[in-house]
C-alpha atoms as a PDB file:
ATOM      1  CA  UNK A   1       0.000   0.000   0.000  1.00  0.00           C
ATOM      2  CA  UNK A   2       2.149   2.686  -1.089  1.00  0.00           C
ATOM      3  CA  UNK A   3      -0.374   5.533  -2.375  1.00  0.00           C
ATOM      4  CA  UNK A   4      -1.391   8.452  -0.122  1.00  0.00           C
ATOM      5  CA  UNK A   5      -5.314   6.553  -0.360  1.00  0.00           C
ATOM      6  CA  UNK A   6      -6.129   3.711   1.350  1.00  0.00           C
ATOM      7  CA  UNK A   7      -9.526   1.669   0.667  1.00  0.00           C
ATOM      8  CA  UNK A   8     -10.897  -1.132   3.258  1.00  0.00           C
ATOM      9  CA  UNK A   9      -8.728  -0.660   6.043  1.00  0.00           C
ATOM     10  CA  UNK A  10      -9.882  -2.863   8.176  1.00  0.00           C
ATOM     11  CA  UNK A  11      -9.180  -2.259  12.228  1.00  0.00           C
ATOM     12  CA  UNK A  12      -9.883  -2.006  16.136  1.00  0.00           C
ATOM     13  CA  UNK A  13      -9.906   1.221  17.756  1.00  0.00           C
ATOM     14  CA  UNK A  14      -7.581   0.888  20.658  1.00  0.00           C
ATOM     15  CA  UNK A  15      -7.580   4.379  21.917  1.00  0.00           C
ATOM     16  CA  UNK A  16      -9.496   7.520  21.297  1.00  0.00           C
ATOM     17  CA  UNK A  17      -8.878  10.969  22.403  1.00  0.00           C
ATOM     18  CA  UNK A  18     -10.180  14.318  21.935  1.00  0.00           C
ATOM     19  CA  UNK A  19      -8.533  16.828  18.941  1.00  0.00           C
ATOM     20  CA  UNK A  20      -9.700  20.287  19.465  1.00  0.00           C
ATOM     21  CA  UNK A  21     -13.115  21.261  19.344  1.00  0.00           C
ATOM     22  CA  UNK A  22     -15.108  18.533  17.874  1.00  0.00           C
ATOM     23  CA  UNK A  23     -12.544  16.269  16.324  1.00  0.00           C
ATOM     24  CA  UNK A  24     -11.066  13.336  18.045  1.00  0.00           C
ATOM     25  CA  UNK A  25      -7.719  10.962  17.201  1.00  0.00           C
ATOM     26  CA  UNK A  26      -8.210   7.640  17.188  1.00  0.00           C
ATOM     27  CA  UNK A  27      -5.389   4.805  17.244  1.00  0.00           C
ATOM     28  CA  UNK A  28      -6.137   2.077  15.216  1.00  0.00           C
ATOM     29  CA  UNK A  29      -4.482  -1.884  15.232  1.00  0.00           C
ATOM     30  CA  UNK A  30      -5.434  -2.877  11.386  1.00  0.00           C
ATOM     31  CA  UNK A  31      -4.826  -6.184   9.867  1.00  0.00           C
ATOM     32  CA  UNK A  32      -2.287  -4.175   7.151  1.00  0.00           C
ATOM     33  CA  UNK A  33      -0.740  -1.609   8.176  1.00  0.00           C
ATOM     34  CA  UNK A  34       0.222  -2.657  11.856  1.00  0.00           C
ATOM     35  CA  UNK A  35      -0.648   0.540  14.062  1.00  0.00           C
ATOM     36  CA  UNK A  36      -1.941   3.824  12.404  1.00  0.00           C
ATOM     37  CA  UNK A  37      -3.380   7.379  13.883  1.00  0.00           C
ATOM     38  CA  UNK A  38      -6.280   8.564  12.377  1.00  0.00           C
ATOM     39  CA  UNK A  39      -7.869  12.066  12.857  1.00  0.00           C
ATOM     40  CA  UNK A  40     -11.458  12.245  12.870  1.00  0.00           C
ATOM     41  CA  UNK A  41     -12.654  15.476  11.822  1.00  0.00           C
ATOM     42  CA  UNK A  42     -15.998  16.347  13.702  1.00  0.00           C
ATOM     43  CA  UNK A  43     -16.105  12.909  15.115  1.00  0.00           C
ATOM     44  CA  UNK A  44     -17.701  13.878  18.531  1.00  0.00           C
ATOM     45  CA  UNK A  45     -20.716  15.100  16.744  1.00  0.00           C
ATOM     46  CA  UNK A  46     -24.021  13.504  17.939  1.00  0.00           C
ATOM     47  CA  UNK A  47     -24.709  13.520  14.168  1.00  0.00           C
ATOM     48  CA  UNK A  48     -21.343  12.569  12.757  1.00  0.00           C
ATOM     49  CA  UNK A  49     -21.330   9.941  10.516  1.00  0.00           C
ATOM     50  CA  UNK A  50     -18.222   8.647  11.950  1.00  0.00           C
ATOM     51  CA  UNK A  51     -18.846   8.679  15.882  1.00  0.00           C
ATOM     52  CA  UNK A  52     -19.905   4.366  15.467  1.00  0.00           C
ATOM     53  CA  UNK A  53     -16.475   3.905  13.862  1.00  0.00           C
ATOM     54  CA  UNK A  54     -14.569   5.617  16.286  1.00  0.00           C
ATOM     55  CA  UNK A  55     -15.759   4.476  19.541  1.00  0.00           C
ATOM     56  CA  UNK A  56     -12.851   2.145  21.208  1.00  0.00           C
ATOM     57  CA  UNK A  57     -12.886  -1.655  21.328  1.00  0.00           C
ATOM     58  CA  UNK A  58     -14.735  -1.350  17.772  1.00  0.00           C
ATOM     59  CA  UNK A  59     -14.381  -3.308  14.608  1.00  0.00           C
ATOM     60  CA  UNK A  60     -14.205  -0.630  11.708  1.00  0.00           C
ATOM     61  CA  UNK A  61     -13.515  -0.595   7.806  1.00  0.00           C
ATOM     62  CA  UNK A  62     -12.000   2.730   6.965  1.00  0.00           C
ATOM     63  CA  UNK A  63     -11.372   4.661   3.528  1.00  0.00           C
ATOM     64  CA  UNK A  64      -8.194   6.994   4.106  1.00  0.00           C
ATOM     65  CA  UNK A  65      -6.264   9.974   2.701  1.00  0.00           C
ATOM     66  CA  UNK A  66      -2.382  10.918   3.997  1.00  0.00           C
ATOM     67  CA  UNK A  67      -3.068  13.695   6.575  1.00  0.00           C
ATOM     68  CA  UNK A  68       0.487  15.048   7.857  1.00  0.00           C
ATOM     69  CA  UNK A  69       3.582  12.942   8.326  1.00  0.00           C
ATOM     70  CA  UNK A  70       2.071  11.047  10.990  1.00  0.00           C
ATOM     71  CA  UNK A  71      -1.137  10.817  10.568  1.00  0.00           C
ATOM     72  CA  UNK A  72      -4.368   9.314   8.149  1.00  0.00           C
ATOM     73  CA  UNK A  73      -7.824  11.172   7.859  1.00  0.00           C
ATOM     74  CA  UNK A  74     -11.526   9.561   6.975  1.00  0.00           C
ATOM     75  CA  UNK A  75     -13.115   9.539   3.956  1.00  0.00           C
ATOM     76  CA  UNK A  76     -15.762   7.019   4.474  1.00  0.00           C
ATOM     77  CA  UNK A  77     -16.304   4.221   7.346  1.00  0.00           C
ATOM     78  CA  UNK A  78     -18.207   1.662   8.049  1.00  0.00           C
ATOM     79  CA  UNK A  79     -18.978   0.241  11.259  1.00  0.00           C
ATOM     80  CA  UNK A  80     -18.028  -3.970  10.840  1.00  0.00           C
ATOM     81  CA  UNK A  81     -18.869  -4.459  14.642  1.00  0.00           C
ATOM     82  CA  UNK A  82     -19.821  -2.700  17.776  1.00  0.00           C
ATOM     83  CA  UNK A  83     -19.393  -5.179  20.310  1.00  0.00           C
ATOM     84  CA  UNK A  84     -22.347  -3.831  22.457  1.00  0.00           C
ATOM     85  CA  UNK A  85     -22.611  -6.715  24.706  1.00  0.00           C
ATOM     86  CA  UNK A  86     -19.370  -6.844  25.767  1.00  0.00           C
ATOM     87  CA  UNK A  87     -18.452  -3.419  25.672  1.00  0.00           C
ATOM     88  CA  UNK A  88     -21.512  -2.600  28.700  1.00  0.00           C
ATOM     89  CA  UNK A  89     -19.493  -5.112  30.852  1.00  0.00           C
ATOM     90  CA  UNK A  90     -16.987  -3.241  33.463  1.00  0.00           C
ATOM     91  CA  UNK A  91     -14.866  -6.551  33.456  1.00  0.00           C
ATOM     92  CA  UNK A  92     -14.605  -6.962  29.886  1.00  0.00           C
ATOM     93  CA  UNK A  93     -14.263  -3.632  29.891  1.00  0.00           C
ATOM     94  CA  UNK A  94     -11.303  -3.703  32.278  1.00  0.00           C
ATOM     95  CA  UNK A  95      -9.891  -6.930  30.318  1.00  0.00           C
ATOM     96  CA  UNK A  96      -9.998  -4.921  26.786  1.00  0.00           C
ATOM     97  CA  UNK A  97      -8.302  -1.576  27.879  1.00  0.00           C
ATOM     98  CA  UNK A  98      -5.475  -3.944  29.359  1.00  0.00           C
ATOM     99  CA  UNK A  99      -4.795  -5.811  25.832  1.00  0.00           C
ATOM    100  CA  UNK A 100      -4.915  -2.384  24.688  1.00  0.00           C
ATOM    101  CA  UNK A 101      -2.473  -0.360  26.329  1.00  0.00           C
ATOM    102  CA  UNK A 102      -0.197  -3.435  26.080  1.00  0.00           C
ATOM    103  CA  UNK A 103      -0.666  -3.281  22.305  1.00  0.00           C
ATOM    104  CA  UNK A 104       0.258   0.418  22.071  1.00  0.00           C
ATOM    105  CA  UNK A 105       3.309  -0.369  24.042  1.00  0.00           C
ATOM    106  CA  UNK A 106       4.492  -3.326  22.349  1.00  0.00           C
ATOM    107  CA  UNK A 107       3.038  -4.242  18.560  1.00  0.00           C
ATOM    108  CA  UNK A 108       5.881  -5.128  16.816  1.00  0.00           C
ATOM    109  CA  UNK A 109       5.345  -4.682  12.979  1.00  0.00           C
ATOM    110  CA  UNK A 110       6.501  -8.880  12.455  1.00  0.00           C
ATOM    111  CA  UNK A 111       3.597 -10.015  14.339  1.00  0.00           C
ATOM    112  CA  UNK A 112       0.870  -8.219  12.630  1.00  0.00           C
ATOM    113  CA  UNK A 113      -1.260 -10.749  11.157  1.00  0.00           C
ATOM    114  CA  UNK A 114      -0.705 -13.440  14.290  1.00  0.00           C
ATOM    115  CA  UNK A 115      -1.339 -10.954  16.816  1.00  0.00           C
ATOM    116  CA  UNK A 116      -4.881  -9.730  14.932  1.00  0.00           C
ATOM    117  CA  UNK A 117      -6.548 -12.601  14.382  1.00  0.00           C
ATOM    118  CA  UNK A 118      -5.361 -12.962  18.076  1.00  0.00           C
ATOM    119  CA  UNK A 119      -7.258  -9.615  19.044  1.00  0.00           C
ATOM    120  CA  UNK A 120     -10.153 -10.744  16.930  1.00  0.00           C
ATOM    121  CA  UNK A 121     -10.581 -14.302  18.288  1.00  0.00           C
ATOM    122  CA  UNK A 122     -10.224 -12.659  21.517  1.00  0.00           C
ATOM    123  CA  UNK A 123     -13.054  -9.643  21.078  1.00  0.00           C
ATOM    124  CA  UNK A 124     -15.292 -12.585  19.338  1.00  0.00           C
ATOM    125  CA  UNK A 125     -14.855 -14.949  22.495  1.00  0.00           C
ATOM    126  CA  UNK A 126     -15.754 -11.682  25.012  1.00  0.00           C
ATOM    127  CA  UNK A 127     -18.886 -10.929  22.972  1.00  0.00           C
ATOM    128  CA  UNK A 128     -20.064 -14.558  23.311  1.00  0.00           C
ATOM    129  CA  UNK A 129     -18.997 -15.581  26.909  1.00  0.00           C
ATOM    130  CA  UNK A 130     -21.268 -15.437  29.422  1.00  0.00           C
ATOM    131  CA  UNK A 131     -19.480 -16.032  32.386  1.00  0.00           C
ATOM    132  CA  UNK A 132     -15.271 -16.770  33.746  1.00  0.00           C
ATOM    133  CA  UNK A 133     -14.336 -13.945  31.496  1.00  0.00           C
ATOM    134  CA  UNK A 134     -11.171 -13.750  33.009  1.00  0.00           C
ATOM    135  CA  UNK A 135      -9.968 -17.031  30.897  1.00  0.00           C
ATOM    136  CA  UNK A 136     -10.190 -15.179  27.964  1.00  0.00           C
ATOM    137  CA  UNK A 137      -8.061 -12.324  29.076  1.00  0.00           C
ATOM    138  CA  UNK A 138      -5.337 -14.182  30.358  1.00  0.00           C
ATOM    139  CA  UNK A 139      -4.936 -16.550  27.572  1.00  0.00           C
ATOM    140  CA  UNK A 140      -4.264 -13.753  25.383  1.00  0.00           C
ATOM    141  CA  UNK A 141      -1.828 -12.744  27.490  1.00  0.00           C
ATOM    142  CA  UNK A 142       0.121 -16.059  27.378  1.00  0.00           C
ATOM    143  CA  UNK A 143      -0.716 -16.298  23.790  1.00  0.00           C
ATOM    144  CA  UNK A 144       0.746 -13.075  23.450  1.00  0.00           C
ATOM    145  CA  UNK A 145       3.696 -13.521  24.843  1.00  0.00           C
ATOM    146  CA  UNK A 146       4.356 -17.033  23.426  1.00  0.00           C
ATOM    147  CA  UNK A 147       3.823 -14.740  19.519  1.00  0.00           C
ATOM    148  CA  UNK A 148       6.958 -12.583  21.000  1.00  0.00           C
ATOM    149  CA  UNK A 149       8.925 -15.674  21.617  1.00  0.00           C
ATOM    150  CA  UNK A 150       8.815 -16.054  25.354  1.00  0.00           C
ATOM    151  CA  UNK A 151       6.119 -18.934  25.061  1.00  0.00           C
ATOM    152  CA  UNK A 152       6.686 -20.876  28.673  1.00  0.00           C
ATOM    153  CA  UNK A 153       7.945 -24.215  28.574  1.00  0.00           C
ATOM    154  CA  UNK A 154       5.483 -26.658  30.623  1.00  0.00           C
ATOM    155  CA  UNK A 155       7.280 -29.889  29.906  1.00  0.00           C
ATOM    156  CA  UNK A 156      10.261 -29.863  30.826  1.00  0.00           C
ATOM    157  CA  UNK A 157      13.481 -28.744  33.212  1.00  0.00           C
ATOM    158  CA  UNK A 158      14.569 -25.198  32.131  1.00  0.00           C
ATOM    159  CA  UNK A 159      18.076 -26.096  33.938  1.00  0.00           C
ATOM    160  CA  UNK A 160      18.409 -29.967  32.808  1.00  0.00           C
ATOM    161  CA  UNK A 161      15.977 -30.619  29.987  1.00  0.00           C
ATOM    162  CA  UNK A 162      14.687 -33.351  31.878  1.00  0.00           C
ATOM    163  CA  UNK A 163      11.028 -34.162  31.330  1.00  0.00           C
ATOM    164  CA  UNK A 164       8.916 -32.399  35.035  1.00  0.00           C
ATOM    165  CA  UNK A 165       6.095 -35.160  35.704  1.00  0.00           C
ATOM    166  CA  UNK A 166       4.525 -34.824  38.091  1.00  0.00           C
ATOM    167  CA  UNK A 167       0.858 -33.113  39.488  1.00  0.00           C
ATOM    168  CA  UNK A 168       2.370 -30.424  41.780  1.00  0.00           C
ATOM    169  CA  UNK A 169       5.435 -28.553  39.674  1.00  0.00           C
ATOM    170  CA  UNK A 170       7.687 -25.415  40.087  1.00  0.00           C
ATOM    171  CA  UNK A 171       7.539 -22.343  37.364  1.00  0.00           C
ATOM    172  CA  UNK A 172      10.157 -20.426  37.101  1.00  0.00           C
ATOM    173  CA  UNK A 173       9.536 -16.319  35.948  1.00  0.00           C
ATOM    174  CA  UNK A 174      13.224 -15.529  34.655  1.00  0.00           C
ATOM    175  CA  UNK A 175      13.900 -19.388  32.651  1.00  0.00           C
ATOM    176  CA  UNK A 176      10.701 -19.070  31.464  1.00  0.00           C
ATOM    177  CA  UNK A 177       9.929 -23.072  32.453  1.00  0.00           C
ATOM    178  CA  UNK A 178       9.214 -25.746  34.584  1.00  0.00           C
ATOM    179  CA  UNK A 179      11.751 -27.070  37.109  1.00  0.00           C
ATOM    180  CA  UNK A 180      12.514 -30.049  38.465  1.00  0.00           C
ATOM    181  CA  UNK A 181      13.048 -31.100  42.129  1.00  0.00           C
ATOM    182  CA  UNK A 182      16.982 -32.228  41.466  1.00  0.00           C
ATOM    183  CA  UNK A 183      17.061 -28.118  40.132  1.00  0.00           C
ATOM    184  CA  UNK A 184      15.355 -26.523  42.465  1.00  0.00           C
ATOM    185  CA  UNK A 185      17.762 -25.077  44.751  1.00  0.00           C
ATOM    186  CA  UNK A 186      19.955 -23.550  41.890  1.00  0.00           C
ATOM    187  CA  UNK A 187      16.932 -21.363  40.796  1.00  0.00           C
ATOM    188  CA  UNK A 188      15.753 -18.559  43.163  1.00  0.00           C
ATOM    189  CA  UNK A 189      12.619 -17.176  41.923  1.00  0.00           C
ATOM    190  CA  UNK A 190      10.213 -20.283  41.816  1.00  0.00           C
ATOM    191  CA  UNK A 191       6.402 -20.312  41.725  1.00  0.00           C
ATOM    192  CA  UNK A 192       4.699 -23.424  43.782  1.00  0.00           C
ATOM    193  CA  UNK A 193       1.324 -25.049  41.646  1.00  0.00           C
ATOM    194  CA  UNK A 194      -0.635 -27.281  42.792  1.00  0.00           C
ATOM    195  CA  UNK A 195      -2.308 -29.705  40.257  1.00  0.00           C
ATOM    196  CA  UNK A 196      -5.679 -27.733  40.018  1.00  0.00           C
ATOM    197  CA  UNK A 197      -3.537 -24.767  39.427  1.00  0.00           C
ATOM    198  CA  UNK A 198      -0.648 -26.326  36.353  1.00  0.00           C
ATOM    199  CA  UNK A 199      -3.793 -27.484  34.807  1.00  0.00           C
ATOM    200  CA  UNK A 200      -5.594 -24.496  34.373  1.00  0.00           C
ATOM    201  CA  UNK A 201      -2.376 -22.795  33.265  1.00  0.00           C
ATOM    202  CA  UNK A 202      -1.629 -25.533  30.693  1.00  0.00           C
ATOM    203  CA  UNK A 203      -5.424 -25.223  29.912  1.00  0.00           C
ATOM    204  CA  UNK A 204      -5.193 -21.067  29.247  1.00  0.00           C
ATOM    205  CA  UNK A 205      -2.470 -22.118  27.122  1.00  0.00           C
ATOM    206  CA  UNK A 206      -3.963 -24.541  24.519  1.00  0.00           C
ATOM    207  CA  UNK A 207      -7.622 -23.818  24.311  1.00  0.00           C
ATOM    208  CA  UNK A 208      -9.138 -22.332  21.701  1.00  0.00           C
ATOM    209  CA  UNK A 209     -10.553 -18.358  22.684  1.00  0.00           C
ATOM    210  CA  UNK A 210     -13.550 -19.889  21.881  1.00  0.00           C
ATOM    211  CA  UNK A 211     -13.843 -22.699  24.669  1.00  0.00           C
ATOM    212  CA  UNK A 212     -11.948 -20.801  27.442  1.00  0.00           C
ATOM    213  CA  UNK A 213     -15.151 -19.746  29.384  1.00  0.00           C
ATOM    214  CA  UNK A 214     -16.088 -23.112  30.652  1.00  0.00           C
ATOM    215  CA  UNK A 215     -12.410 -24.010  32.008  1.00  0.00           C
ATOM    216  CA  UNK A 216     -13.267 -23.986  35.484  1.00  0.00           C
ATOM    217  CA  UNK A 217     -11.550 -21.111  37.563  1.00  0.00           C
ATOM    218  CA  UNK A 218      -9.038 -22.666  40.323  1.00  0.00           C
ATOM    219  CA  UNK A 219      -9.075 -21.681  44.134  1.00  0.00           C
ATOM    220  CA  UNK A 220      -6.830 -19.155  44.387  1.00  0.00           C
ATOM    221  CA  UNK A 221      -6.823 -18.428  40.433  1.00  0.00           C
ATOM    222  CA  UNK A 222      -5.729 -14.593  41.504  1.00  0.00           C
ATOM    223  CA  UNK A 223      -2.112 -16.173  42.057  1.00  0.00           C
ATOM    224  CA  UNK A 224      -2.115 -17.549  38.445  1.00  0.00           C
ATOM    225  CA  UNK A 225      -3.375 -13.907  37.407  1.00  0.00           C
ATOM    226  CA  UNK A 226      -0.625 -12.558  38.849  1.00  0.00           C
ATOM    227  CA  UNK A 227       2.067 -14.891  37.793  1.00  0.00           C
ATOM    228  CA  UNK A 228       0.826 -14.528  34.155  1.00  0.00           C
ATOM    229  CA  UNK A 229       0.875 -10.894  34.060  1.00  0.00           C
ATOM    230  CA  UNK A 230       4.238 -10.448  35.866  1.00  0.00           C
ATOM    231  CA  UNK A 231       5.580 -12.987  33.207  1.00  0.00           C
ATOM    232  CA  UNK A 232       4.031 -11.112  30.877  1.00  0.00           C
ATOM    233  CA  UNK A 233       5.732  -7.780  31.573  1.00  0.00           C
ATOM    234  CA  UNK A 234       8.746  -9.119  32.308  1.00  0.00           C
ATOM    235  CA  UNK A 235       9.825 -10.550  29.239  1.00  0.00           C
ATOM    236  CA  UNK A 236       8.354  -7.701  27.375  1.00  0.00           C
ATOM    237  CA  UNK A 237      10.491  -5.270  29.596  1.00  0.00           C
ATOM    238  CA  UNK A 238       7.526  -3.105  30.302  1.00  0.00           C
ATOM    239  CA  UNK A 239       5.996  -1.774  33.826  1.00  0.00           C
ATOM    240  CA  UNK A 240       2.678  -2.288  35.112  1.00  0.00           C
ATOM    241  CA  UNK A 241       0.135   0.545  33.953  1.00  0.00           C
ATOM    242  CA  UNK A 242      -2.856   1.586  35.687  1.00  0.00           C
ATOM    243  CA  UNK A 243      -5.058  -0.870  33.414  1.00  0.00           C
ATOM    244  CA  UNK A 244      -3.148  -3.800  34.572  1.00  0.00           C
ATOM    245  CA  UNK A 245      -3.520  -2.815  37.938  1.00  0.00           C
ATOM    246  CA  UNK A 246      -7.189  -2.280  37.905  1.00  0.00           C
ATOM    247  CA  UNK A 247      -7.040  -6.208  36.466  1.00  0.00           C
ATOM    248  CA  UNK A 248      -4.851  -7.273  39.978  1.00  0.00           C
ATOM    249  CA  UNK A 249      -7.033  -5.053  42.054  1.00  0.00           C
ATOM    250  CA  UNK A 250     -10.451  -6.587  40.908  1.00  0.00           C
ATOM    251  CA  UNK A 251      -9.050 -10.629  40.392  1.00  0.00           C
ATOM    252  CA  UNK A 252      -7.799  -9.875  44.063  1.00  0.00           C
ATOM    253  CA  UNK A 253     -11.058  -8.368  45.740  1.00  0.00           C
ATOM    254  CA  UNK A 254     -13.106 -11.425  44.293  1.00  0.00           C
ATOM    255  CA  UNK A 255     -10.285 -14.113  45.144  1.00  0.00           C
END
C-alpha cells in the first residue's frame, strides 16, 4: 500500500482521544498496516457519521487519505462491529483496555497478522462468553507472549531438559519453564502449583478463545493472574500501567 489513499482498512480502535473542538484521534491496530493514527474530523458530533467507527474496542472498515507525516484522515467508514454486549461489561471492559495499552506499548510490525486474528478471536470470544471472562483475558496474554517468543515451557526442566512429571510442579519467571526437584535449589525465583492450578495454566495455554469460558476457575486463580501478568511484563520489559492494575485489584477483591 504505497499511495497516499487507502480503501478497506480494516481495524480495532484501541484508543481515542479528543482533537480540538469537535474532532477526536483515534489509534487504530489494522490487519495491514500494523498501528496507524487517524484524525477524525468532527467525530464527537451527535450527528457525525463517523462517531460508530470511532468508539474504542470497535471493529471498523475505513477509507483513508495521507493527513500530515504522521497521521491518516476519513473519507468514508463503516462500522463492521460494535461489540455492544461486551463493551456494557466493566470486566470486559477492564480486560480490553489492558490488551490495549499493552498493544500500544508493544506491537511489533513482524507479528501483525498473528497478533490480529489474536485480538479478533479474543473480542469474538468476550462478545459470546457469558461467564469466567477472566480465561479469555489471560490466555491472550500467554498467547501473546508465546507470539513474542517467550512462550513458557510446561514440559520440561529449564536447567536440565529433563522431562517435570509430576501433578504439583515449580515455574520459574526468569527461565521461562518448569523445574525439576533435582534443580530446584539452583533457581531462586520459583512459583509453587498445585495440580488444580498447572492445569488451568496448561489449559489457558492450549484452548481455543472460543472454549476458554467453561475451564473452570481454580481456588486461588488470583495467584495464576498474577504470575501470568508479571511474566508477561517481564519478558516484554515493560511496567505495570494503571489498566493492569485495575485487572490485579479486581481478580484480588473477588479471590
Amino acid at each position: 500500500m504505497a499511495t497516499n489513499d487507502l480503501s478497506d482498512v480494516t481495524g480495532f480502535v484501541l484508543r481515542e482521544f479528543q482533537y480540538k473542538e469537535t474532532s477526536k484521534i483515534i489509534e487504530v491496530f489494522t490487519k495491514d498496516l500494523g498501528r496507524i493514527s487517524i484524525i477524525a474530523k468532527g467525530a464527537t458530533g451527535k450527528k457525525s457519521k463517523n462517531l460508530s467507527v470511532t468508539q474504542r474496542f470497535v471493529k471498523a472498515s475505513y477509507s483513508l487519505y495521507r493527513s500530515g507525516k504522521d497521521f491518516y484522515g476519513i473519507k468514508e467508514a463503516s462500522l463492521i462491529k460494535s461489540y455492544s454486549k461486551s463493551n456494557k461489561s466493566f470486566d470486559i471492559i477492564l480486560y480490553k483496555s489492558s490488551i490495549a495499552d499493552l498493544l500500544l506499548r508493544t506491537l511489533d510490525q513482524i507479528q501483525i497478522e498473528t497478533v490480529y486474528r489474536l485480538v479478533e478471536n479474543t473480542f469474538e470470544a468476550f462478545e459470546n462468553a457469558s461467564s469466567n471472562q477472566i480465561n479469555i483475558f489471560l490466555a491472550f496474554l500467554l498467547k501473546y507472549i508465546s507470539f513474542s517468543g517467550f512462550k513458557p515451557n510446561l514440559s520440561t526442566c529449564g536447567v536440565c531438559g529433563k522431562k517435570v512429571s509430576g501433578n504439583e510442579v515449580l515455574f520459574s519467571q526468569s527461565q521461562s519453564s518448569l523445574i525439576c526437584e533435582q534443580d530446584k535449589y539452583i533457581i531462586k525465583d520459583k512459583t509453587y502449583l498445585n495440580k488444580e492450578e498447572f492445569a488451568y495454566l496448561k489449559a489457558l495455554l492450549y484452548t481455543k478463545s472460543e472454549d476458554l469460558e467453561n475451564l473452570i476457575l481454580p481456588k486461588n486463580y488470583s495467584k495464576i493472574a498474577r504470575l501470568i501478568i508479571d511474566y508477561t511484563l517481564d519478558k516484554l520489559e515493560i511496567n505495570r500501567f494503571s489498566s493492569i492494575e485495575w485487572v490485579l485489584k479486581n481478580t484480588n477483591e473477588r479471590n
